[in-house]
N, C-alpha and C. Protein backbone atom coordinates (compact mmCIF):
# COMPACT_ATOMS: atom_id res chain seq x y z
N UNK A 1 114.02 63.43 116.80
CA UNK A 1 115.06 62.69 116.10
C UNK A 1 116.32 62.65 116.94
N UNK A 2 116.90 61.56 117.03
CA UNK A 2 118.14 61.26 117.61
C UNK A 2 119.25 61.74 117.27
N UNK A 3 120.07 62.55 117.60
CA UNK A 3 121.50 62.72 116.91
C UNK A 3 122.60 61.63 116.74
N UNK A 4 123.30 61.48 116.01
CA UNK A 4 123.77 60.58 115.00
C UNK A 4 125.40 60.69 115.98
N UNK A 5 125.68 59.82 117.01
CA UNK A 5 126.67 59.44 117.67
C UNK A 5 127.88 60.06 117.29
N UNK A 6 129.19 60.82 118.16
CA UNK A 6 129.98 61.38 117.45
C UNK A 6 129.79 62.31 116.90
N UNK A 7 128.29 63.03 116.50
CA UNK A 7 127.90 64.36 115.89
C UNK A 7 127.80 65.48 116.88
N UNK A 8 128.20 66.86 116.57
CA UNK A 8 128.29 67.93 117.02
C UNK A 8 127.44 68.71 116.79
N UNK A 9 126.04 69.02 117.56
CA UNK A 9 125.37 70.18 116.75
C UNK A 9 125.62 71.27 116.85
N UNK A 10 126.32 71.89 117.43
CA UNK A 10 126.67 73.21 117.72
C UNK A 10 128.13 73.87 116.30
N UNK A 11 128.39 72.78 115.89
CA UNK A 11 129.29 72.49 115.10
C UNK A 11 128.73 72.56 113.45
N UNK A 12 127.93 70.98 113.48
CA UNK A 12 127.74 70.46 112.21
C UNK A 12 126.28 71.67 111.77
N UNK A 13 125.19 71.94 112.83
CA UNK A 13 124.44 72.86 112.69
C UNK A 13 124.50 73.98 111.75
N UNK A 14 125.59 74.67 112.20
CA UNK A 14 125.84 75.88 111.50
C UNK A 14 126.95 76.06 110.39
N UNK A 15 127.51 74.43 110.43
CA UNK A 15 128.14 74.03 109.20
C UNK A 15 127.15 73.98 108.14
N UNK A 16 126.31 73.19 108.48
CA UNK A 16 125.05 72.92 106.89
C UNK A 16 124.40 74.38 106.85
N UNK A 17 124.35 75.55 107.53
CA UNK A 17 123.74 76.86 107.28
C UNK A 17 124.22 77.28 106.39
N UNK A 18 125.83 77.08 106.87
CA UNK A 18 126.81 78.36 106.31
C UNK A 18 127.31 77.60 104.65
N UNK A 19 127.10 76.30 105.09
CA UNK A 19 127.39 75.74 103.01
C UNK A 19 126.27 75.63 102.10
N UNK A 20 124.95 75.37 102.95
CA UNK A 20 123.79 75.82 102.33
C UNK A 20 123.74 77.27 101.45
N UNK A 21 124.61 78.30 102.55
CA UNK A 21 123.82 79.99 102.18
C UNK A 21 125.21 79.69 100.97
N UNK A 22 126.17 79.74 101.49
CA UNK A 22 127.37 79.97 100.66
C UNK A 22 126.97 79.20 98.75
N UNK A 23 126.34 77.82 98.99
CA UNK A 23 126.26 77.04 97.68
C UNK A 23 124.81 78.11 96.73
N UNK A 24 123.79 78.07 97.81
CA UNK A 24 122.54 78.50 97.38
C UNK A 24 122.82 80.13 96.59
N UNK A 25 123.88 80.81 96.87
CA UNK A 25 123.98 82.16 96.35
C UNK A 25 125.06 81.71 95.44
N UNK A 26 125.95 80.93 95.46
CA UNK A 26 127.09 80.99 94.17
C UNK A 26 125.89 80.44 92.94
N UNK A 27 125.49 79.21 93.59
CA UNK A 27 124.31 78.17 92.17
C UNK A 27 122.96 78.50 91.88
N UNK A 28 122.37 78.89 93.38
CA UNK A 28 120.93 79.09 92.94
C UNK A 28 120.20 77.62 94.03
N UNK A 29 119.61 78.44 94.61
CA UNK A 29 118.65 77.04 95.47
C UNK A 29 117.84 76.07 94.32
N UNK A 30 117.46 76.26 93.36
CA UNK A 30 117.48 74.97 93.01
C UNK A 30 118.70 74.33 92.26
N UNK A 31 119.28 74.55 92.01
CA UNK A 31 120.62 73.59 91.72
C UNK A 31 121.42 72.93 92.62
N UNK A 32 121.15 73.21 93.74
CA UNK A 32 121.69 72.81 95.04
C UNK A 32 121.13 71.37 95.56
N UNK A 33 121.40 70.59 95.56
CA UNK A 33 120.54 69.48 96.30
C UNK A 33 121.33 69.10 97.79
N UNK A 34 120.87 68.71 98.53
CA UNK A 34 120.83 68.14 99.92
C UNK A 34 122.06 67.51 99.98
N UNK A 35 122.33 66.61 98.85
CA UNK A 35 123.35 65.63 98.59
C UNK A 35 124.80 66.64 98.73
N UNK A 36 124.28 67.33 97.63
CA UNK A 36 125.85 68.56 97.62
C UNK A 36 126.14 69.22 98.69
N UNK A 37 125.61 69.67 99.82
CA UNK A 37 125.36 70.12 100.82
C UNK A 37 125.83 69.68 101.76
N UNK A 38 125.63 68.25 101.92
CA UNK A 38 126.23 66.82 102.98
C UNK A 38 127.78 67.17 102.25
N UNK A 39 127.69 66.58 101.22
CA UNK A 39 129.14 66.49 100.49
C UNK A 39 130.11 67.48 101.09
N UNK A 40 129.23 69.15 101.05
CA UNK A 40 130.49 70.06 101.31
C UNK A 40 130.74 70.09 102.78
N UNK A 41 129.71 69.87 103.63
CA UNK A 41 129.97 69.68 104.73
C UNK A 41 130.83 68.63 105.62
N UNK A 42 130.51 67.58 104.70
CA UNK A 42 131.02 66.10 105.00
C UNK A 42 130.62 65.44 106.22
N UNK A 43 129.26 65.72 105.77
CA UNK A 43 127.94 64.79 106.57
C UNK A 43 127.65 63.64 105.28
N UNK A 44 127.38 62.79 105.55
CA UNK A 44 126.42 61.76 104.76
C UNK A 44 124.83 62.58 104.58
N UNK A 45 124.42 62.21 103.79
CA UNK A 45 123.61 63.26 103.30
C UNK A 45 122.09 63.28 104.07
N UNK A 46 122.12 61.88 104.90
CA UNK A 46 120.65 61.46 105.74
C UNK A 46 121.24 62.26 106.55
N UNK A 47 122.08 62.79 107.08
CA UNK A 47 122.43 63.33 108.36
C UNK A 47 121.75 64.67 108.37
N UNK A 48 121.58 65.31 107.39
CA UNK A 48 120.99 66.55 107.28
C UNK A 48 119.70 66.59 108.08
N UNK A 49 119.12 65.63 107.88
CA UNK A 49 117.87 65.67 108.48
C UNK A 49 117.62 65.92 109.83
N UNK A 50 118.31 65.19 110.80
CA UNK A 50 118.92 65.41 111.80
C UNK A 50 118.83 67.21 112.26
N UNK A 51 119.06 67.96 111.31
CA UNK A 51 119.66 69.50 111.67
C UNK A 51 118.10 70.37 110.80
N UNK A 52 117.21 69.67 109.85
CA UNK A 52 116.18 70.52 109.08
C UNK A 52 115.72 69.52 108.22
N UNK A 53 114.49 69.78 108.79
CA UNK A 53 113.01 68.16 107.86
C UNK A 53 113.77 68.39 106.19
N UNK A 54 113.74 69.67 105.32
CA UNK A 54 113.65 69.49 104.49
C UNK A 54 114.45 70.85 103.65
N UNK A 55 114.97 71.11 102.94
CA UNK A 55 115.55 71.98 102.16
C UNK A 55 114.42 73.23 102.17
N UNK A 56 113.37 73.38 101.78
CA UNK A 56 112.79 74.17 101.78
C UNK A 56 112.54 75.05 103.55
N UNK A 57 112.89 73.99 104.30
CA UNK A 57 113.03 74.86 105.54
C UNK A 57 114.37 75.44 105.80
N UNK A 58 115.26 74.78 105.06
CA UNK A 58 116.69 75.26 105.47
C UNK A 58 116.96 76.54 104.52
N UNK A 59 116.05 76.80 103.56
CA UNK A 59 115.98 78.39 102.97
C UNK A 59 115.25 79.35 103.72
N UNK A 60 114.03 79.21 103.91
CA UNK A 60 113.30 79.59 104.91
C UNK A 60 114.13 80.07 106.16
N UNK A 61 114.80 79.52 106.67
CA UNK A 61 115.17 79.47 108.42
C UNK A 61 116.56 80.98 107.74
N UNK A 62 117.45 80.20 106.58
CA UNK A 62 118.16 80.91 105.90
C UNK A 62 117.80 82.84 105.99
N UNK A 63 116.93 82.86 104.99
CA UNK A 63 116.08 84.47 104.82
C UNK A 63 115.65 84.85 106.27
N UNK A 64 114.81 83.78 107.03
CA UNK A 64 114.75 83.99 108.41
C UNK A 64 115.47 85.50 109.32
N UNK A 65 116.82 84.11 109.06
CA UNK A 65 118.05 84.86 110.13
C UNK A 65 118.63 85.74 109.66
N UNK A 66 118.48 86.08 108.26
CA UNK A 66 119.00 87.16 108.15
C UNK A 66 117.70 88.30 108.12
N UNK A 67 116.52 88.05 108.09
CA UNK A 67 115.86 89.40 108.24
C UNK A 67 115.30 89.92 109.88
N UNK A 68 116.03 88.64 110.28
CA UNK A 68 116.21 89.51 112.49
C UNK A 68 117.75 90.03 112.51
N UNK A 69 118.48 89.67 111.24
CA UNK A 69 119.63 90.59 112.10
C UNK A 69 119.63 91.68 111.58
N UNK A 70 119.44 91.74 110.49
CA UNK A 70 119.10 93.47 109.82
C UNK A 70 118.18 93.62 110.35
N UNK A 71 117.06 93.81 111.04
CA UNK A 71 116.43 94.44 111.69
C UNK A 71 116.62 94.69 113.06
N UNK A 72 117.81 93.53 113.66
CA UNK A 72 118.19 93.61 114.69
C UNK A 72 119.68 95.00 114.18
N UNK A 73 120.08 94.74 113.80
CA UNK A 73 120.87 95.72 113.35
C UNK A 73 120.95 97.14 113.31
N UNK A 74 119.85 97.05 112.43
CA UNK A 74 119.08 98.66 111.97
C UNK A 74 118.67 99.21 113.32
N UNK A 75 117.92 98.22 114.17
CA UNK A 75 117.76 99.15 115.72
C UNK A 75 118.67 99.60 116.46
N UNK A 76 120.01 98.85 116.27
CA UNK A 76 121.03 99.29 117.06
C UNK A 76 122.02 100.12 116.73
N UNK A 77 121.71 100.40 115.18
CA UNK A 77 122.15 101.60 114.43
C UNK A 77 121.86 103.02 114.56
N UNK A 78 119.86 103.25 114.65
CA UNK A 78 119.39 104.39 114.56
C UNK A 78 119.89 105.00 115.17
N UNK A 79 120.04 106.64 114.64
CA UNK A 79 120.53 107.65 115.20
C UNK A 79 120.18 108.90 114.08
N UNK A 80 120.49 110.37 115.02
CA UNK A 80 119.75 110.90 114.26
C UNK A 80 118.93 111.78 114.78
N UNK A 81 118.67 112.94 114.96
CA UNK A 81 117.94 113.90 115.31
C UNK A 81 116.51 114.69 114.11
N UNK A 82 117.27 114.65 113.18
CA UNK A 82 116.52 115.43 111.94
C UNK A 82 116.01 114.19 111.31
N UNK A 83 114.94 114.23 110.40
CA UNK A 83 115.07 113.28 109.10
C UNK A 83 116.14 113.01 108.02
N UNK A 84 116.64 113.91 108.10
CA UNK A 84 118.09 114.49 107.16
C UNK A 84 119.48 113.34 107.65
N UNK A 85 119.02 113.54 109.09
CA UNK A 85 120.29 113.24 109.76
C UNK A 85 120.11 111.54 109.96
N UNK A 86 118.50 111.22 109.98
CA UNK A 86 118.16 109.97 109.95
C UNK A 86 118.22 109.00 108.94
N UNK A 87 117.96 109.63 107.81
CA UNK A 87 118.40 109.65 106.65
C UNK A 87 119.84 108.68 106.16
N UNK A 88 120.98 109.64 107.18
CA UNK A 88 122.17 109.73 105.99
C UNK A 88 122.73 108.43 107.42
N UNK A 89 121.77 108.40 108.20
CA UNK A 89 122.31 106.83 109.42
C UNK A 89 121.84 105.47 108.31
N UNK A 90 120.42 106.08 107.44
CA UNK A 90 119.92 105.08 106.68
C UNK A 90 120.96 104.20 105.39
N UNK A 91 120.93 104.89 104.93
CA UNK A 91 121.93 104.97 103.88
C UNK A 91 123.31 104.04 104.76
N UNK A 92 123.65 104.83 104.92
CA UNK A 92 125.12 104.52 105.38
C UNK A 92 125.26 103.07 105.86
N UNK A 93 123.87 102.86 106.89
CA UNK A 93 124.03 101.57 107.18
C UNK A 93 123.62 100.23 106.15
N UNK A 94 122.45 100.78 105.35
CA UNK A 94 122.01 100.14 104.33
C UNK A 94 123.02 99.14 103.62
N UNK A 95 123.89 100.65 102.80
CA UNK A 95 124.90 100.23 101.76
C UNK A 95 126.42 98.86 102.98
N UNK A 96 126.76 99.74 104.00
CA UNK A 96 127.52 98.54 104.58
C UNK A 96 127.13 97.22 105.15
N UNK A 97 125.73 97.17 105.69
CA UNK A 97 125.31 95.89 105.34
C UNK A 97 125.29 95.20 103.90
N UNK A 98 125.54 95.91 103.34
CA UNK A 98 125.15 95.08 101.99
C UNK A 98 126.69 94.78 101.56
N UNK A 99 127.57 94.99 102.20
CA UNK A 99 129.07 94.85 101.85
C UNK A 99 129.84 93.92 102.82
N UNK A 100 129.01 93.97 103.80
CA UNK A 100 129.88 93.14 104.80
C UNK A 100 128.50 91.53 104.68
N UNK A 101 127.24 91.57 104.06
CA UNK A 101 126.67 90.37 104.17
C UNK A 101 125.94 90.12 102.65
N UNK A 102 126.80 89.75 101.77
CA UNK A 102 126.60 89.84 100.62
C UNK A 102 125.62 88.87 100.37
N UNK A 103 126.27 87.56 100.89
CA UNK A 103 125.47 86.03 100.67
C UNK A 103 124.08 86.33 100.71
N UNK A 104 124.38 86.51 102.09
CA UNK A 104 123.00 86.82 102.75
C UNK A 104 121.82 87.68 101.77
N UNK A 105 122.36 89.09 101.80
CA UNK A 105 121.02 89.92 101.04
C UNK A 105 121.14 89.03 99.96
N UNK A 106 122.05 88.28 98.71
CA UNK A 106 121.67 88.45 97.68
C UNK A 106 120.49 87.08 98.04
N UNK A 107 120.60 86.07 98.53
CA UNK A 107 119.83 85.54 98.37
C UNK A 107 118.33 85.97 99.37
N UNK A 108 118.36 87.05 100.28
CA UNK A 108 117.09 87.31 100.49
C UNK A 108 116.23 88.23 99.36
N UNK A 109 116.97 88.55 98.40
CA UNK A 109 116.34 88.74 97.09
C UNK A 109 115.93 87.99 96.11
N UNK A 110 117.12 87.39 95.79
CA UNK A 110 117.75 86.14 94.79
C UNK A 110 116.25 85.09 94.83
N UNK A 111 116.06 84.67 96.06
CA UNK A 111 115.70 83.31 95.92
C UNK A 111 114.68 83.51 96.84
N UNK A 112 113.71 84.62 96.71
CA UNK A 112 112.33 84.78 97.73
C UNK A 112 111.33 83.67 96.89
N UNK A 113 111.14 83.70 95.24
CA UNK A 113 110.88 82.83 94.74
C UNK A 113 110.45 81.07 95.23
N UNK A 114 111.77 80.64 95.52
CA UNK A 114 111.73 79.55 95.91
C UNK A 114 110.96 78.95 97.48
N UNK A 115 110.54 80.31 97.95
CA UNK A 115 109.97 79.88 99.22
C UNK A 115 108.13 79.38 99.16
N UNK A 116 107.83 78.87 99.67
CA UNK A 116 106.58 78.66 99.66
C UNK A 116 105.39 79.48 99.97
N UNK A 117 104.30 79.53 99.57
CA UNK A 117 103.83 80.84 99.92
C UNK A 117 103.48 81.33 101.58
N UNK A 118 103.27 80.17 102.10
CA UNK A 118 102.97 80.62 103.60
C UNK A 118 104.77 81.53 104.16
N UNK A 119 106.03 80.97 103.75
CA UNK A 119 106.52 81.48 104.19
C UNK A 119 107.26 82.29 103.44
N UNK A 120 107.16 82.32 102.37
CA UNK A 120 107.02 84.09 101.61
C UNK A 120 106.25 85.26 102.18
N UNK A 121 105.27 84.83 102.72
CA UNK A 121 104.46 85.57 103.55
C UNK A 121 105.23 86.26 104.59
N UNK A 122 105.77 85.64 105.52
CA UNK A 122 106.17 85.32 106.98
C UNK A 122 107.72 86.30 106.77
N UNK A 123 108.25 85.99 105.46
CA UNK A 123 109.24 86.66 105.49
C UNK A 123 108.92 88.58 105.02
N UNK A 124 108.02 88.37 103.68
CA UNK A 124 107.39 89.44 103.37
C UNK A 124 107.46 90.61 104.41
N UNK A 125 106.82 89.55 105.39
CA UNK A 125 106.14 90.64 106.74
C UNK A 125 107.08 91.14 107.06
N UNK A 126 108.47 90.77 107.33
CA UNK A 126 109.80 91.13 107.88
C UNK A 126 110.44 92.18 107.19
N UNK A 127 110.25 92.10 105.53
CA UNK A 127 111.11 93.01 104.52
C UNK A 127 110.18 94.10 104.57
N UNK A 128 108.93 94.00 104.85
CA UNK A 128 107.86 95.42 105.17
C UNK A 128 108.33 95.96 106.12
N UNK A 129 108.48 95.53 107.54
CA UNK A 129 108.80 95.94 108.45
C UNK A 129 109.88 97.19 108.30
N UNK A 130 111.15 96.22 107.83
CA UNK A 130 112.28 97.19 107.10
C UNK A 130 112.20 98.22 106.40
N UNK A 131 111.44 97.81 105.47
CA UNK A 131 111.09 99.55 104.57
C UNK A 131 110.53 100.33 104.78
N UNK A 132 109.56 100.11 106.06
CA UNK A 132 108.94 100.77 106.97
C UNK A 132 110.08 102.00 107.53
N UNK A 133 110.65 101.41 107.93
CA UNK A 133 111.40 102.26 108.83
C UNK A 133 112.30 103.92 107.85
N UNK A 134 112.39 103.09 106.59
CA UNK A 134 112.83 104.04 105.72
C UNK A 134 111.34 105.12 105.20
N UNK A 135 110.53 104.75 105.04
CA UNK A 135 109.27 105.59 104.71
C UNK A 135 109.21 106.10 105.77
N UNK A 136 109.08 106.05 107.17
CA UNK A 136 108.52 106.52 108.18
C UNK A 136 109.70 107.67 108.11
N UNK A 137 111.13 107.64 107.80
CA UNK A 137 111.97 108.55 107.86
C UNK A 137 111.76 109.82 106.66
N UNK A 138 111.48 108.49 105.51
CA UNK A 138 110.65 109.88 104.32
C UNK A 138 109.53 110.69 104.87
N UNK A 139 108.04 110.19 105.43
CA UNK A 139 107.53 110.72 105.52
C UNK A 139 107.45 111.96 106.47
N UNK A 140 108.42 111.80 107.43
CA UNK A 140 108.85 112.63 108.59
C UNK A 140 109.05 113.86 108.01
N UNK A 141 110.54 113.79 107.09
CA UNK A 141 111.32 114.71 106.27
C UNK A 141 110.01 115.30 105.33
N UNK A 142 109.18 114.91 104.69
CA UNK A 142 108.13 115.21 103.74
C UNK A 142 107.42 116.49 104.63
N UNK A 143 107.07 115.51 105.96
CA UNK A 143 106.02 116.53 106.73
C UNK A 143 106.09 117.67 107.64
N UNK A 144 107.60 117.59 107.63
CA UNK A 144 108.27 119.05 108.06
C UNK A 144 109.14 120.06 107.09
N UNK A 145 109.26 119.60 105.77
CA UNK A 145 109.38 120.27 104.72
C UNK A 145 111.12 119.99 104.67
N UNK A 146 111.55 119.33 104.84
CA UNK A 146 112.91 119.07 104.87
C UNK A 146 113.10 118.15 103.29
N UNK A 147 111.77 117.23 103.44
CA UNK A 147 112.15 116.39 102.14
C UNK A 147 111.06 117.42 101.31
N UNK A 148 111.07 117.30 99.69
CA UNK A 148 110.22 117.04 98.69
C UNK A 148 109.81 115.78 97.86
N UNK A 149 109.13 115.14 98.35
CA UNK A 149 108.82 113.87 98.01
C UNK A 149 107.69 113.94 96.67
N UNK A 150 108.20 113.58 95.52
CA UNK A 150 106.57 113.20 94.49
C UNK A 150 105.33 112.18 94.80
N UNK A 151 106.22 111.14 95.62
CA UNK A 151 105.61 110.56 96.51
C UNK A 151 106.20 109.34 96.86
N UNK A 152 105.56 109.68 97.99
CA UNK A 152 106.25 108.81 99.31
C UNK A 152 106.58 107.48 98.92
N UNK A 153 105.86 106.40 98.43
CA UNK A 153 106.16 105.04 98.54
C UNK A 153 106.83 105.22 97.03
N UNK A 154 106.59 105.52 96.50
CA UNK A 154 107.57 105.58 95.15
C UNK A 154 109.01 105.59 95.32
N UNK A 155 109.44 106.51 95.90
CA UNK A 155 110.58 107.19 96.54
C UNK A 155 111.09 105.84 97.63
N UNK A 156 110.03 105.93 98.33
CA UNK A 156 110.65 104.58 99.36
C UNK A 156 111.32 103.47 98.39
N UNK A 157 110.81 102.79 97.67
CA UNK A 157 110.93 101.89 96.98
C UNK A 157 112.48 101.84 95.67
N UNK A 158 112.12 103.48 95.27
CA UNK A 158 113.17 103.66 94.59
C UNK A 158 114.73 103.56 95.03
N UNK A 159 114.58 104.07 96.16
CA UNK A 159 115.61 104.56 96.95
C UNK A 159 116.08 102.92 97.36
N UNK A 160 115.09 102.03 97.65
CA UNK A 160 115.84 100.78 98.56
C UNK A 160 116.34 100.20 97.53
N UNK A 161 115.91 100.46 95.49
CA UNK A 161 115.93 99.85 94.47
C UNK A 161 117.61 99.99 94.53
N UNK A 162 117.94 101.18 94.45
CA UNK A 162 119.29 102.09 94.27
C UNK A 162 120.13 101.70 95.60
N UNK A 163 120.17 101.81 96.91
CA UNK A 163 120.68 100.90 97.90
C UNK A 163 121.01 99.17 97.64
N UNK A 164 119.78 98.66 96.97
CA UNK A 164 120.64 97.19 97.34
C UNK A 164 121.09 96.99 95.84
N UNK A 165 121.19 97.52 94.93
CA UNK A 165 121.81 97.83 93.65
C UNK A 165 123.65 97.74 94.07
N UNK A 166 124.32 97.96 94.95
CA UNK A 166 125.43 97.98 95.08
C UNK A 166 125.84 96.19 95.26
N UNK A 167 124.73 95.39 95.92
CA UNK A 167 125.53 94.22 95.60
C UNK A 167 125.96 93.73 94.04
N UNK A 168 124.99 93.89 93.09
CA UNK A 168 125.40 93.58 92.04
C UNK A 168 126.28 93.99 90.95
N UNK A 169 126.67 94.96 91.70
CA UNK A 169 127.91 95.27 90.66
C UNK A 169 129.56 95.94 91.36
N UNK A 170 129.39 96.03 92.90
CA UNK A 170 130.53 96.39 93.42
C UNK A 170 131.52 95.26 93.68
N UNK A 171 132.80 95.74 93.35
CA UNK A 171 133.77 94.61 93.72
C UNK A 171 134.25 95.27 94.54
N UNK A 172 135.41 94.41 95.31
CA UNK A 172 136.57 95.39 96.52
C UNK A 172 137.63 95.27 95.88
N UNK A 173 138.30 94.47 95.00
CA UNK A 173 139.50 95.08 93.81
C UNK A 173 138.82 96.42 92.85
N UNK A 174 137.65 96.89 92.74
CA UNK A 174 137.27 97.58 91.72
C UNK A 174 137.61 99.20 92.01
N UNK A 175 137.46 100.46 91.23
CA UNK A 175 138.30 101.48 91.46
C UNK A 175 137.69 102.75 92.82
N UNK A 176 136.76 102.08 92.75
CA UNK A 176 136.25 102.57 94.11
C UNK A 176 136.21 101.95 95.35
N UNK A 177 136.37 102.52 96.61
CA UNK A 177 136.86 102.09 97.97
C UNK A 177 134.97 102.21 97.96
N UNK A 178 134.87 101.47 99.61
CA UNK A 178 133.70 101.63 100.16
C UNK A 178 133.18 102.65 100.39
N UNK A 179 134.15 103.16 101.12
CA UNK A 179 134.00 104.61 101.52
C UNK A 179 133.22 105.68 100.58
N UNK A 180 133.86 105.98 99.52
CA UNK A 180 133.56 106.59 98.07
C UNK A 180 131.91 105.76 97.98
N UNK A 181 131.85 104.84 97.85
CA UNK A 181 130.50 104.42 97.42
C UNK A 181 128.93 105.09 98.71
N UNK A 182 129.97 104.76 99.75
CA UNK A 182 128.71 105.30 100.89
C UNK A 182 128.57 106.83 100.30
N UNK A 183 129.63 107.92 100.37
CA UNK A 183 129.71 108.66 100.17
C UNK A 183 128.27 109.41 98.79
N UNK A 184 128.74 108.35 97.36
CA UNK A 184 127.73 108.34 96.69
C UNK A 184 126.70 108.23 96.61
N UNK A 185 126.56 107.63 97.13
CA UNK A 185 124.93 106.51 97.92
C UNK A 185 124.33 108.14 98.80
N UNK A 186 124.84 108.69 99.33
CA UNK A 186 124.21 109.52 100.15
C UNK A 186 123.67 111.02 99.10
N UNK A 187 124.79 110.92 98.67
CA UNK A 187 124.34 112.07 97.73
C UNK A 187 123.35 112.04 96.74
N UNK A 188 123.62 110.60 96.42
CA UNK A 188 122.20 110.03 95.45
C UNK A 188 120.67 110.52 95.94
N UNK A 189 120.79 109.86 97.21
CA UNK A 189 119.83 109.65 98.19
C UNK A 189 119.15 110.98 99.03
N UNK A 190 119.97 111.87 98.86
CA UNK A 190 119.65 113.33 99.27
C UNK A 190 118.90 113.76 98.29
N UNK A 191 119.41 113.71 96.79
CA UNK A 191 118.96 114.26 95.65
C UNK A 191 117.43 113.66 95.36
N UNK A 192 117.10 112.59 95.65
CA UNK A 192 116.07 111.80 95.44
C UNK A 192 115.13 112.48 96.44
N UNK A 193 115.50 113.35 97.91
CA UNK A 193 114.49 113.83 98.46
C UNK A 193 114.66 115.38 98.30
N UNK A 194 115.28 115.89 97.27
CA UNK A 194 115.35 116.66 96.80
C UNK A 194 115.85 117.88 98.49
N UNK A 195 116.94 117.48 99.02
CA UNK A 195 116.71 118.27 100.83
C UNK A 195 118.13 118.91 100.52
């Protein structure tokens, strides 16, 4: 496809990302249409095409990019000697991703729904990957007696339940600082492996 004379993709590109993610988490991907999208961008609305065949790829590509940067992330985070100590890198980073990329996680939760199944799949594989890394830290702690686990994937699961639990109800006017919340989050999260 030809780009549309006078158009910027380096520009208009990551304009339709960023009003896509921004509209799709205030409304909900389906309330969103293509049209509204052009509108906020202030593309004509054929122009979209130009940048993504179809809405359902521009969610897709959406969840995409954000599950290589948290994973790109999380690698450049680890640290950590003990499980304990790997642990409280987990946490810590968990909860501030989830404060500094709100849009983002809520709709890689929000709106897995709306993806199609091949690439529900594709993303799936990505959010496994991730929780991987947190079990592999449980099971570590389990198998050197540091954690007490009832069991392992339970715990995994619980624990990520209670981690991304802070988008939905933390504000930054509200009476707790970030800080205080990581703080919580860890102690939670200790108690849960009983260490």
């Amino acid at each position: 496809m030809a780009r549309k004379t006078g158009s910027h993709a380096d520009i208009t590109g990551p304009a339709i990302k960023a009003s896509a993610l921004r509209l799709f988490a205030r409304s909900g991907y389906a309330a969103v249409s293509m049209r509204e999208i052009a509108g906020d961008v202030g593309v004509r609305a054929g122009a979209l095409y130009l940048y993504t065949p179809d809405k359902q790829t521009l969610l897709f590509d959406l969840l995409r990019e954000h599950m290589e940067h948290l994973l790109a992330s999380w690698t450049a985070a680890k640290s950590g000697a003990t499980p304990l100590e790997r642990l409280e890198t987990f946490v810590h980073f968990h909860v501030d991703y989830h404060f500094d990329r709100s849009d983002e996680v809520f709709l890689s939760y929000m709106e897995l729904r709306n993806l199609s199944p091949d690439n529900f799949g594709r993303i799936e594989v990505m959010r496994r990957r991730y929780e991987a890394e947190l079990e592999a830290i449980l099971c570590d702690g389990d198998a050197s007696g540091a954690f007490h686990l009832p069991d392992l994937r339970v715990t995994t699961r619980a624990m990520i339940a209670m981690l991304n639990g802070v988008l939905t109800w933390y504000r930054e006017d509200g009476h707790l600082s970030r800080d205080s919340i990581r703080k919580m989050h860890w102690q939670m999260a200790r108690g849960m492996v009983q260490a």
